[in-house]
N, C-alpha and C. Protein backbone atom coordinates (compact mmCIF):
# COMPACT_ATOMS: atom_id res chain seq x y z
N UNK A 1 51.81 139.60 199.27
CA UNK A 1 52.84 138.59 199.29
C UNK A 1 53.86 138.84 198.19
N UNK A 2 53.23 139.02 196.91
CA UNK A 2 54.71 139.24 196.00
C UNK A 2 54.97 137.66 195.69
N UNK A 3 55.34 137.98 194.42
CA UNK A 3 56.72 136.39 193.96
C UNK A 3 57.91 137.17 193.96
N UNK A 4 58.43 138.35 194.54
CA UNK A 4 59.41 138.32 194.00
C UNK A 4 60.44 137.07 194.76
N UNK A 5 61.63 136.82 194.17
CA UNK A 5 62.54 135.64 194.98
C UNK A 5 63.37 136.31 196.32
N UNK A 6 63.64 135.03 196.82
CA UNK A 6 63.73 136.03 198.20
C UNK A 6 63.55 135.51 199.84
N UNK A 7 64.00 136.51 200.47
CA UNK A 7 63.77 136.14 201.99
C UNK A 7 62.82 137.66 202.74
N UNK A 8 61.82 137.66 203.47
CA UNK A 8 61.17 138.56 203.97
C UNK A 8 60.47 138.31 204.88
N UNK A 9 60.75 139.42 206.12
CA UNK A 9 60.83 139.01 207.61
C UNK A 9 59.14 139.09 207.88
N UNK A 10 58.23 138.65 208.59
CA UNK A 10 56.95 138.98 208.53
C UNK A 10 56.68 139.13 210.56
N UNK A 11 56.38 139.91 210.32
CA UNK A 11 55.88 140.63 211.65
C UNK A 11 56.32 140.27 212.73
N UNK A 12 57.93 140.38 212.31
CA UNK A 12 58.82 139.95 213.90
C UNK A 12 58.82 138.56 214.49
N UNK A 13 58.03 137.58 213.70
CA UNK A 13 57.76 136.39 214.27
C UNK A 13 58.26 135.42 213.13
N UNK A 14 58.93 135.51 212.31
CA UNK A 14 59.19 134.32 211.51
C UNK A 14 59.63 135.08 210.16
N UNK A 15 59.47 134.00 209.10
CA UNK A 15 59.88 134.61 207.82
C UNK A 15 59.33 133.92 206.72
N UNK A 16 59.42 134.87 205.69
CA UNK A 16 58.90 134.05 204.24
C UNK A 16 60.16 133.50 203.35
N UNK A 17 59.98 132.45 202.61
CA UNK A 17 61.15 132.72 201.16
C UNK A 17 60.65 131.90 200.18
N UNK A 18 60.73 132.79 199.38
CA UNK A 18 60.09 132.80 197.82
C UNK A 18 61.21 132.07 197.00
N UNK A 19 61.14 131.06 196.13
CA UNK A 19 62.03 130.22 195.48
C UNK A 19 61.82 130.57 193.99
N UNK A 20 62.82 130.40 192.89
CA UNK A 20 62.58 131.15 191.87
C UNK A 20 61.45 130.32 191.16
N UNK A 21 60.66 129.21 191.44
CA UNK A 21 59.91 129.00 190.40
C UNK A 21 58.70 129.59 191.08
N UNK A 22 58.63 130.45 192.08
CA UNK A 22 57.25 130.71 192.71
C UNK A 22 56.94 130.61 193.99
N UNK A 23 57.07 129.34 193.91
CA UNK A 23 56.97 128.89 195.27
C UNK A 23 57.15 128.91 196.58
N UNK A 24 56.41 129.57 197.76
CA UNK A 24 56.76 130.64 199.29
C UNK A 24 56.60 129.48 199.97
N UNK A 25 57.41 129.58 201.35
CA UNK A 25 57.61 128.80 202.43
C UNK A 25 57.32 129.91 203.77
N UNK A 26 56.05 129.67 204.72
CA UNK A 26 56.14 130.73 205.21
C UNK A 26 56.61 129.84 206.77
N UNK A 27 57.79 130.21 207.36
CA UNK A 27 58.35 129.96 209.11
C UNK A 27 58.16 130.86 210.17
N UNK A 28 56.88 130.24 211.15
CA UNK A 28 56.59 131.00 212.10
C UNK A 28 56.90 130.54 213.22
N UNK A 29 57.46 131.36 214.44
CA UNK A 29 57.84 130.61 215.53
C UNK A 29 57.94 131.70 216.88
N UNK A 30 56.76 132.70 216.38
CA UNK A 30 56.49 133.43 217.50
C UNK A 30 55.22 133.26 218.40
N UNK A 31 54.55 134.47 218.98
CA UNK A 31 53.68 134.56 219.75
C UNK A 31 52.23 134.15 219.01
N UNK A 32 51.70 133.31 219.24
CA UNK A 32 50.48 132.81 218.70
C UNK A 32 50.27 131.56 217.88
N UNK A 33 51.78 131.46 217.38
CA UNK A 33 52.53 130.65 216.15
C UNK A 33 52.05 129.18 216.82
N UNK A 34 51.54 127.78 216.12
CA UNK A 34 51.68 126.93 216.47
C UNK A 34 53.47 126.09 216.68
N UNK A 35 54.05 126.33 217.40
CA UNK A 35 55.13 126.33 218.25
C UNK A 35 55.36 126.24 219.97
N UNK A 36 56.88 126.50 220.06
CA UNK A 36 57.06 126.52 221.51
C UNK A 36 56.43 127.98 222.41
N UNK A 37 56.63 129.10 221.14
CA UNK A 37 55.86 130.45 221.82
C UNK A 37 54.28 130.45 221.83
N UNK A 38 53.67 129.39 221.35
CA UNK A 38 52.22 129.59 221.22
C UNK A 38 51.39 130.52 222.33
N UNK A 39 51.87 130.42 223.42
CA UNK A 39 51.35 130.89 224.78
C UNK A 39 51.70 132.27 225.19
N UNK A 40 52.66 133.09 224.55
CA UNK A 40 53.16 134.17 224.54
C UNK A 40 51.65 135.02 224.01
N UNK A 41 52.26 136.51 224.72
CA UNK A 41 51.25 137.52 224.49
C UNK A 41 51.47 138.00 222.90
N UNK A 42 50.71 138.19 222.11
CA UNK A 42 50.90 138.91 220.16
C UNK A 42 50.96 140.10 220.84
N UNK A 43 51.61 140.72 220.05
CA UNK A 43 51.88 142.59 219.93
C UNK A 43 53.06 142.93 221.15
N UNK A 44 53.48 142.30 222.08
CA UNK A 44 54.21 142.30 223.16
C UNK A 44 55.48 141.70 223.19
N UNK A 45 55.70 140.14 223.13
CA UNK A 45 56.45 139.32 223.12
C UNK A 45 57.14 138.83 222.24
N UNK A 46 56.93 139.54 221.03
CA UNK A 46 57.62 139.13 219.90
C UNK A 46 59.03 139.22 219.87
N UNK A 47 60.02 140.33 221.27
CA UNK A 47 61.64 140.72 220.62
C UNK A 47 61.68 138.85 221.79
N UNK A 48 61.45 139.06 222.67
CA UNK A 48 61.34 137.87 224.00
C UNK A 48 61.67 136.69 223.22
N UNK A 49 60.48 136.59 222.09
CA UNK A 49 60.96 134.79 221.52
C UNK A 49 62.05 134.69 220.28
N UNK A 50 61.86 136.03 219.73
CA UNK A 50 63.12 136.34 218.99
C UNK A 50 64.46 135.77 219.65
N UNK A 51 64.33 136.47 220.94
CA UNK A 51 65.81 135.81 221.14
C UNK A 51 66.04 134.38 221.96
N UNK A 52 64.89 134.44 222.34
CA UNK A 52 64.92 132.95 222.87
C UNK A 52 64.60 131.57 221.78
N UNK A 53 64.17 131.99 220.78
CA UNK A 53 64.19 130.74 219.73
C UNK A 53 62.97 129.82 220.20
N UNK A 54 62.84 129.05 219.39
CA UNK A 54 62.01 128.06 219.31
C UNK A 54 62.36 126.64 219.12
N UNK A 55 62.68 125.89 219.21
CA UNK A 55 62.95 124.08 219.07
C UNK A 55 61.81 124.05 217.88
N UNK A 56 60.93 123.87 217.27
CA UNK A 56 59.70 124.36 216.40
C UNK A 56 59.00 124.95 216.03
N UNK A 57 58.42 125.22 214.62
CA UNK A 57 58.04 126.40 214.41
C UNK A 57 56.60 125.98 213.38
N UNK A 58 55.91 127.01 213.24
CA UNK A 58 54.69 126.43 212.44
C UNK A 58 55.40 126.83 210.76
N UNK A 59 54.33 126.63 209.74
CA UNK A 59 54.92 126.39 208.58
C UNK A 59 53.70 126.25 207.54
N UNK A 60 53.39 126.90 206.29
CA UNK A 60 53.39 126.68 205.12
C UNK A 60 53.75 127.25 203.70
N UNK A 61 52.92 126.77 203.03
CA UNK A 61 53.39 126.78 201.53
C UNK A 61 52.29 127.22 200.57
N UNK A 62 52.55 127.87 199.67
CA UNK A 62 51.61 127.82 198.68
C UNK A 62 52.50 128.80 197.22
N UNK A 63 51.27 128.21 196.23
CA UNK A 63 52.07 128.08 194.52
C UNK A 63 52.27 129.57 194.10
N UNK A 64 53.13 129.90 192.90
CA UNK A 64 53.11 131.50 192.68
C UNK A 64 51.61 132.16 192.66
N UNK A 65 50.76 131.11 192.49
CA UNK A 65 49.13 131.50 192.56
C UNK A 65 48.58 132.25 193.93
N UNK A 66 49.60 132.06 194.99
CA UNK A 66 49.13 132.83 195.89
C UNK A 66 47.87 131.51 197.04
N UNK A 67 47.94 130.66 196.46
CA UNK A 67 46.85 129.43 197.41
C UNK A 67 47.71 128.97 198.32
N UNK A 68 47.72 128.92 199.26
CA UNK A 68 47.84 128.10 199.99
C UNK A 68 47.56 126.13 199.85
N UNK A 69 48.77 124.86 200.22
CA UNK A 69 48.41 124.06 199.78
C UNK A 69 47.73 123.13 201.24
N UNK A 70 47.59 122.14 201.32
CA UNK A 70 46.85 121.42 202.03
C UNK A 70 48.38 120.78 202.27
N UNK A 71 49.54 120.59 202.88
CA UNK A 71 50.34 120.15 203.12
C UNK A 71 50.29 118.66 204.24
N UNK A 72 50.22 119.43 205.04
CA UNK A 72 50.06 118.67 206.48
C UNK A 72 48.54 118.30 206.86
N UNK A 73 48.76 116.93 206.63
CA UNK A 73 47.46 116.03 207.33
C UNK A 73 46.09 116.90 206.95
N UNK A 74 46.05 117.44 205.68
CA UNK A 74 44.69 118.10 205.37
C UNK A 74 44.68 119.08 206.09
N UNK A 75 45.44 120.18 206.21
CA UNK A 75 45.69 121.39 206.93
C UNK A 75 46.45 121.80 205.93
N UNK A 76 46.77 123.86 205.77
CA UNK A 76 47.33 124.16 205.12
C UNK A 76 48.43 124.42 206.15
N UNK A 77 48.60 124.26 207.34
CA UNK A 77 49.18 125.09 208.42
C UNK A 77 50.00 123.71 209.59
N UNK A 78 51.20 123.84 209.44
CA UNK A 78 51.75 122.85 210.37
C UNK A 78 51.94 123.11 211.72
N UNK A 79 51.78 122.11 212.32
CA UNK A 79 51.49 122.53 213.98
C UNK A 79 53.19 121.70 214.67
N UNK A 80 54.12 122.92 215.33
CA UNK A 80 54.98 122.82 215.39
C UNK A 80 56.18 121.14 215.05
N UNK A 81 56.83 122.39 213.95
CA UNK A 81 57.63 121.47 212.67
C UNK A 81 59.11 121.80 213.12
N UNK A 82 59.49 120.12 213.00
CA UNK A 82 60.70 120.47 214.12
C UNK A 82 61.80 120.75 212.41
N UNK A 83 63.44 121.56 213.07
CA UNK A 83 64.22 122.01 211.73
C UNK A 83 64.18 120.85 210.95
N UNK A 84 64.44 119.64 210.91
CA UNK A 84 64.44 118.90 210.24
C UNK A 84 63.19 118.41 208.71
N UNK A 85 61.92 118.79 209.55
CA UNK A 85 60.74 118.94 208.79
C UNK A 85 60.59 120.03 207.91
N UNK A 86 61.12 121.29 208.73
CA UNK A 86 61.14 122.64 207.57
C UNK A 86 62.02 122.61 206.20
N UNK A 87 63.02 122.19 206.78
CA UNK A 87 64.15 121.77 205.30
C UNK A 87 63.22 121.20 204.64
N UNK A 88 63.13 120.11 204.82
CA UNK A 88 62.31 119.33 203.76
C UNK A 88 60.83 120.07 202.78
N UNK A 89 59.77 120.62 204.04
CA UNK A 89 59.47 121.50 203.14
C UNK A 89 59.81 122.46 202.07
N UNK A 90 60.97 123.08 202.16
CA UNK A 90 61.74 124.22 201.97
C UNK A 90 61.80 122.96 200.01
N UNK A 91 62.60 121.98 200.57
CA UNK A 91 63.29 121.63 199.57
C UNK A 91 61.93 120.83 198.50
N UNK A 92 60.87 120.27 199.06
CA UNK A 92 59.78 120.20 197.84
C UNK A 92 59.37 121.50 197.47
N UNK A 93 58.99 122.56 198.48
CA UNK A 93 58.63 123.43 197.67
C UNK A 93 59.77 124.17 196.46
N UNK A 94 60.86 123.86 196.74
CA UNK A 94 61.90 124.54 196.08
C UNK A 94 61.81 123.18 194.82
N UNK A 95 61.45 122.45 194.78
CA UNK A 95 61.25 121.49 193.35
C UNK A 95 60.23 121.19 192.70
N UNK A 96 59.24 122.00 192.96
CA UNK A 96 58.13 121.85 192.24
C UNK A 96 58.16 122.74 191.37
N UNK A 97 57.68 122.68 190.01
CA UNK A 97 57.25 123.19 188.37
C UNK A 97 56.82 124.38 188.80
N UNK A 98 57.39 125.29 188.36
CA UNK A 98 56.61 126.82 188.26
C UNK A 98 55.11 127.20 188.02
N UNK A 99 54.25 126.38 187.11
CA UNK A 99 52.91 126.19 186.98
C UNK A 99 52.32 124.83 187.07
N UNK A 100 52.93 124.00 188.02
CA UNK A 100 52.33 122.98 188.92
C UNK A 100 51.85 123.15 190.06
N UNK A 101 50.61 123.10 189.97
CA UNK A 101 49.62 123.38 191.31
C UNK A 101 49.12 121.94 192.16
N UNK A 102 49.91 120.57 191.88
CA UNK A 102 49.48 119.93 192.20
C UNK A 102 50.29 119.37 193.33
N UNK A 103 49.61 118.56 194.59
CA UNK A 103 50.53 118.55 195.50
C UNK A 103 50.68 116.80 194.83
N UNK A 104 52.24 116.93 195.18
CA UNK A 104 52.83 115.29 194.90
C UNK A 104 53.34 114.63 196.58
């Protein structure tokens, strides 16, 4: 994974971005992804939903520690998060303390 800061594409199906205090947001919205492609074939269908998009996409987070947090309803893993929900993730994880591991 890396801290470096940043945007990085992850296996044709979504993306990461790293915020400067640490903190990764990972957006998935391909084949397997809890999303609209969930039903799509992995290893096959990935250029297909690329260009067809998603209305939702799955989603998490975790600290420069590399953990994963318990975000959603005691899950680390959101089950399709419409754009409106991802911002918002985007923007707590982008305001939390560089060595705050605690979820608020």
């Amino acid at each position: 994974m890396g801290n470096a800061t940043g945007f990085r594409i992850t296996g044709g199906k979504g993306f990461h971005i790293t915020f400067a205090n640490g903190w990764t947001v990972s957006v998935q919205f391909g084949p397997g992804n809890y999303c609209d492609n969930y039903d799509q074939r992995i290893g096959r269908d990935e250029v297909k939903c690329a260009k067809a998009g998603s209305s939702n996409a799955e989603c998490a987070v975790w600290g420069p520690d590399g953990k994963m947090v318990d975000r959603f309803d005691g899950s680390n893993v959101s089950n399709r998060s419409k754009p409106a929900e991802v911002l918002e993730l985007m923007n707590w994880a982008a305001a939390q303390r560089e060595n705050d591991h605690r979820v608020e």
